[in-house]
Protein backbone atom coordinates (compact mmCIF):
# COMPACT_ATOMS: atom_id res chain seq x y z
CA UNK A 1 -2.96 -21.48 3.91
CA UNK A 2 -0.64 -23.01 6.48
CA UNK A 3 0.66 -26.38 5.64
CA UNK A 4 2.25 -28.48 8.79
CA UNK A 5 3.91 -31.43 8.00
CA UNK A 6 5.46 -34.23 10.65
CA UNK A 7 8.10 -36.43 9.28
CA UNK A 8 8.28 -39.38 11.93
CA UNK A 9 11.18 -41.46 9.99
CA UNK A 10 14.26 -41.68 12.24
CA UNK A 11 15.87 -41.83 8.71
CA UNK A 12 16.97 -38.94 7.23
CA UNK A 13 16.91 -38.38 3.67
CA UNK A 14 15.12 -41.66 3.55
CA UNK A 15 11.93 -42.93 1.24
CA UNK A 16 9.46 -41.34 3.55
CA UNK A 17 11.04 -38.08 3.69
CA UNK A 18 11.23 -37.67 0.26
CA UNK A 19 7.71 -38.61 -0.59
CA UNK A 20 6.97 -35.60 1.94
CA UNK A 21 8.89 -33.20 0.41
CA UNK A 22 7.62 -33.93 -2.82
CA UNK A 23 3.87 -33.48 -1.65
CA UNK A 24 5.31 -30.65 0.48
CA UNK A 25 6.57 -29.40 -3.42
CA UNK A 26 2.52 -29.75 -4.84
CA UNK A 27 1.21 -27.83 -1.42
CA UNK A 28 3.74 -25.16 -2.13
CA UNK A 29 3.02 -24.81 -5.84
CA UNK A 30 -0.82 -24.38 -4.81
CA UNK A 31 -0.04 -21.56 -2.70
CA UNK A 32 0.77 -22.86 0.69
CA UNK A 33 3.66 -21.88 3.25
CA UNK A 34 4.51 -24.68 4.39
CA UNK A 35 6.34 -25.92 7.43
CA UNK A 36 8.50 -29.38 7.91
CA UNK A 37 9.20 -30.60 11.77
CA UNK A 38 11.51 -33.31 11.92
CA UNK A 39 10.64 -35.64 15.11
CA UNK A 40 14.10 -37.02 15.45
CA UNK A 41 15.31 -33.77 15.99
CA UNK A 42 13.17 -33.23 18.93
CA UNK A 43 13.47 -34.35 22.38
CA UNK A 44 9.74 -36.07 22.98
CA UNK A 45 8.90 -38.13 26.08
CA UNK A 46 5.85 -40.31 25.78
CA UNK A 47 2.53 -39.47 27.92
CA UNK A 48 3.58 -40.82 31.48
CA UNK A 49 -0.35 -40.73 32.23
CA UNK A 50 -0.18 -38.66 34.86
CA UNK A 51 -3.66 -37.17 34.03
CA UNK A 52 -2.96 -33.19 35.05
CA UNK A 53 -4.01 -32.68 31.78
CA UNK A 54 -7.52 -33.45 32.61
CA UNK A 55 -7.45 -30.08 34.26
CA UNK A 56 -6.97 -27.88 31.59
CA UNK A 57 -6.23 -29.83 28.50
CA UNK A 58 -2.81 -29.08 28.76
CA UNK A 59 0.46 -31.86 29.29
CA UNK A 60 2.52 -31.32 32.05
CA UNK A 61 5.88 -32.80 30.73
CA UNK A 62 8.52 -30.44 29.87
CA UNK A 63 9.83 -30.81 26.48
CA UNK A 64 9.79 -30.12 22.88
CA UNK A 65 6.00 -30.67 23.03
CA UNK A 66 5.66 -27.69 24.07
CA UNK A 67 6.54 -25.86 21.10
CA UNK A 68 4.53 -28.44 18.83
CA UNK A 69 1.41 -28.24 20.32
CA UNK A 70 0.71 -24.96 19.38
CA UNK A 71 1.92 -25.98 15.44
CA UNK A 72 -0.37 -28.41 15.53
CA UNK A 73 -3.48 -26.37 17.18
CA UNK A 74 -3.00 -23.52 14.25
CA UNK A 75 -2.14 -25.73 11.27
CA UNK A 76 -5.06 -25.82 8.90
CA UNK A 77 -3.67 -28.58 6.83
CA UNK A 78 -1.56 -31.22 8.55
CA UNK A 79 0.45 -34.04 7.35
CA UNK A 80 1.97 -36.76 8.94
CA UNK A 81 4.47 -39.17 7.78
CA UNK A 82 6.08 -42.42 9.23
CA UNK A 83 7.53 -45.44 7.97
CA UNK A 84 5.57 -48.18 9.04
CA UNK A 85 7.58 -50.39 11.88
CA UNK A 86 5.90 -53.45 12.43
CA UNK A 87 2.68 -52.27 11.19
CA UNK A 88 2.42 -49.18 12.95
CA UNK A 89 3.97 -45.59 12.93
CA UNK A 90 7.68 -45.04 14.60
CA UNK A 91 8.15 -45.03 17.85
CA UNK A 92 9.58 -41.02 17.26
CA UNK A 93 5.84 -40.83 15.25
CA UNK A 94 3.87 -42.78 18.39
CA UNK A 95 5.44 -40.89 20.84
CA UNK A 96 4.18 -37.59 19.38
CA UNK A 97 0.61 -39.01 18.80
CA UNK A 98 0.59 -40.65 22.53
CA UNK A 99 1.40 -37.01 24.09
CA UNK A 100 -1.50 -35.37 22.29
CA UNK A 101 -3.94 -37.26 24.37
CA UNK A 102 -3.64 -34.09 26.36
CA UNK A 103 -5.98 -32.71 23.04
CA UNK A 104 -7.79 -35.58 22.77
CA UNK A 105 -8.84 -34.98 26.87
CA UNK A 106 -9.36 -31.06 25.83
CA UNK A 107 -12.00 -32.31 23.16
CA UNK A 108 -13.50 -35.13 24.52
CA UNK A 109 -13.41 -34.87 28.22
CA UNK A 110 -13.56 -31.13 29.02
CA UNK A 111 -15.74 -30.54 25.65
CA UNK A 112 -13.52 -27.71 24.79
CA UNK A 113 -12.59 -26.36 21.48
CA UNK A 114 -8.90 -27.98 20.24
CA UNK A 115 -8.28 -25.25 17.52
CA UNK A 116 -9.93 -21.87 16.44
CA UNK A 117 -9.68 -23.08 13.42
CA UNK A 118 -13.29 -24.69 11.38
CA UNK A 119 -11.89 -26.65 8.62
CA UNK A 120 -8.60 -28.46 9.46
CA UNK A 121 -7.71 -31.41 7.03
CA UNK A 122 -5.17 -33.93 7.37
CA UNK A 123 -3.38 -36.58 5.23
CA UNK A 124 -0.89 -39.24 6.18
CA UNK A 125 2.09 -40.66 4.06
CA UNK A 126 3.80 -43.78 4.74
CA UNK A 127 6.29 -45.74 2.92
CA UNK A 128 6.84 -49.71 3.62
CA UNK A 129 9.69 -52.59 2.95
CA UNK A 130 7.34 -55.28 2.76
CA UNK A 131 4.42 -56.02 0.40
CA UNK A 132 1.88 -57.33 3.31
CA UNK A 133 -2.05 -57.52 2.38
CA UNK A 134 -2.95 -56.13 5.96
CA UNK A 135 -0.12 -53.86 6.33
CA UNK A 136 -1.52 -50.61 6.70
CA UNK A 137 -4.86 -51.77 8.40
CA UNK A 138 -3.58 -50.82 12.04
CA UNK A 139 -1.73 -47.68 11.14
CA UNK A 140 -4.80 -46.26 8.98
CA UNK A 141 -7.11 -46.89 12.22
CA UNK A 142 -4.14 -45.09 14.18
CA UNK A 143 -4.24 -42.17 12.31
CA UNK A 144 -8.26 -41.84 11.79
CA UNK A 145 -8.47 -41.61 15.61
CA UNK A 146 -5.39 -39.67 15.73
CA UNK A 147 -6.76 -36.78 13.80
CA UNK A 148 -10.24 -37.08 15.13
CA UNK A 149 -8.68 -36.49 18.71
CA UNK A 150 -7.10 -33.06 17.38
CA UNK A 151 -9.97 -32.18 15.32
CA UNK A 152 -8.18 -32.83 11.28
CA UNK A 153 -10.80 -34.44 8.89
CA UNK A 154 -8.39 -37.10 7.52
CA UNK A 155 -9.01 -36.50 3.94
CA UNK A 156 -6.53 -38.38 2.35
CA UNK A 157 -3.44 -40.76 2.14
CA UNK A 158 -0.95 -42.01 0.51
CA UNK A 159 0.54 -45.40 1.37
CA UNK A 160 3.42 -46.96 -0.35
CA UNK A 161 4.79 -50.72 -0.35
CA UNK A 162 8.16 -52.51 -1.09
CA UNK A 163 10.36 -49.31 -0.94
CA UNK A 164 13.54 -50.42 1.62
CA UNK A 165 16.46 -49.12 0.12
CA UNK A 166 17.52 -45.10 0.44
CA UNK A 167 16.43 -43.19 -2.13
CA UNK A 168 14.69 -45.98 -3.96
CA UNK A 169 11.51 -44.13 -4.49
CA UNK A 170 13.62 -41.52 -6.17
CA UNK A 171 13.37 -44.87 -8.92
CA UNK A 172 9.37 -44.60 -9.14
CA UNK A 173 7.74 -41.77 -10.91
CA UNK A 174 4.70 -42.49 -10.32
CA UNK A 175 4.61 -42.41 -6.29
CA UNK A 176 6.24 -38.78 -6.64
CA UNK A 177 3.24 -38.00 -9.28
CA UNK A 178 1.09 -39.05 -6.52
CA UNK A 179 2.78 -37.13 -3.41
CA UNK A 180 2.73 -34.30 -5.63
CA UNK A 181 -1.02 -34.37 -5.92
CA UNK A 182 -1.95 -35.27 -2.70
CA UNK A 183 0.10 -32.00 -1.44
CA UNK A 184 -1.98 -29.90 -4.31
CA UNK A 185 -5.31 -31.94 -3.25
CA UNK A 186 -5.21 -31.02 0.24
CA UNK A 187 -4.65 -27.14 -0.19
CA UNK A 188 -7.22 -26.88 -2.77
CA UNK A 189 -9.67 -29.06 -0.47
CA UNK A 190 -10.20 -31.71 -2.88
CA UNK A 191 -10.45 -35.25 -1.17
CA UNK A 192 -8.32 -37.98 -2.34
């Protein structure tokens, strides 16, 4: 099974990427090969909405897109992860979301297949500063319809609060217990 993953942090070695890597750890240890794309190593545009991709479901801009649409297309399990910047994804994450309209136009609008692959499944990780009731309420919704567009049941999640500082969820067993298991859950299609 091929495991994509999406780290949207403009932060290096930060919370969110380590929370990946650690469910990136539980995917690999079920059997997965696994593959890490690092959007702030990329050079992404955002959709100009110039619509020429309601001809063929394809974008027209030139860039690093290009060789991520086809990632995303074959991955069978997918899984994005973003800090959350006021209460949505990063603007690296958004960007990369916003440009897949292009899919979302190949499902919806010109009722074409997005993948040849049946059963795609998705999970999103994201790791907050603040402890707000409603923080994740947008960013959930964001990523439901995100995945729906490319055609990833979003079968699971794992949302974090009050981790700021580097490293600092290096300091909390129990989230790294739980991005361990979420990695194992989604290659061994068990919900979360």
């Amino acid at each position: 099974m091929k495991v994509l993953s999406i780290l949207g942090s403009p932060r290096r070695g930060g919370n969110t990427e380590i929370v990946l890597d650690e469910a990136l750890r539980g995917a690999r240890d079920s059997g997965a090969e696994c593959e890490k794309v690092v959007l702030r190593d990329l050079n992404i545009k955002p959709c100009m909405e110039i619509y020429k991709c309601t001809e063929a479901g394809v974008c027209a801009i030139k860039d690093d897109m290009q060789a991520l649409f086809p990632k995303i297309v074959q991955s069978e399990r997918l899984i994005i992860a973003s800090p959350i910047f006021f209460y949505s994804v990063s603007a690296l994450a958004k960007a990369m979301i916003d440009r897949c309209q292009s899919l979302w136009v190949k499902k919806y609008i010109l009722e074409l297949p997005v993948s040849p692959i049946a059963d795609r499944r998705g999970a999103f990780i994201s790791v907050a500063a603040t402890q707000g009731k409603k923080l994740f309420d947008g960013v959930r919704l964001t990523m439901k319809y995100f995945f729906d567009a490319i055609d990833v049941s979003y079968s699971d999640e794992l949302l974090i609060r009050g981790a700021d500082e580097k490293g600092e969820v290096r300091k909390q067993p129990e989230v790294l217990e739980a991005a361990y298991d979420l990695g194992r859950r989604l290659v061994q299609n068990q919900g979360g």
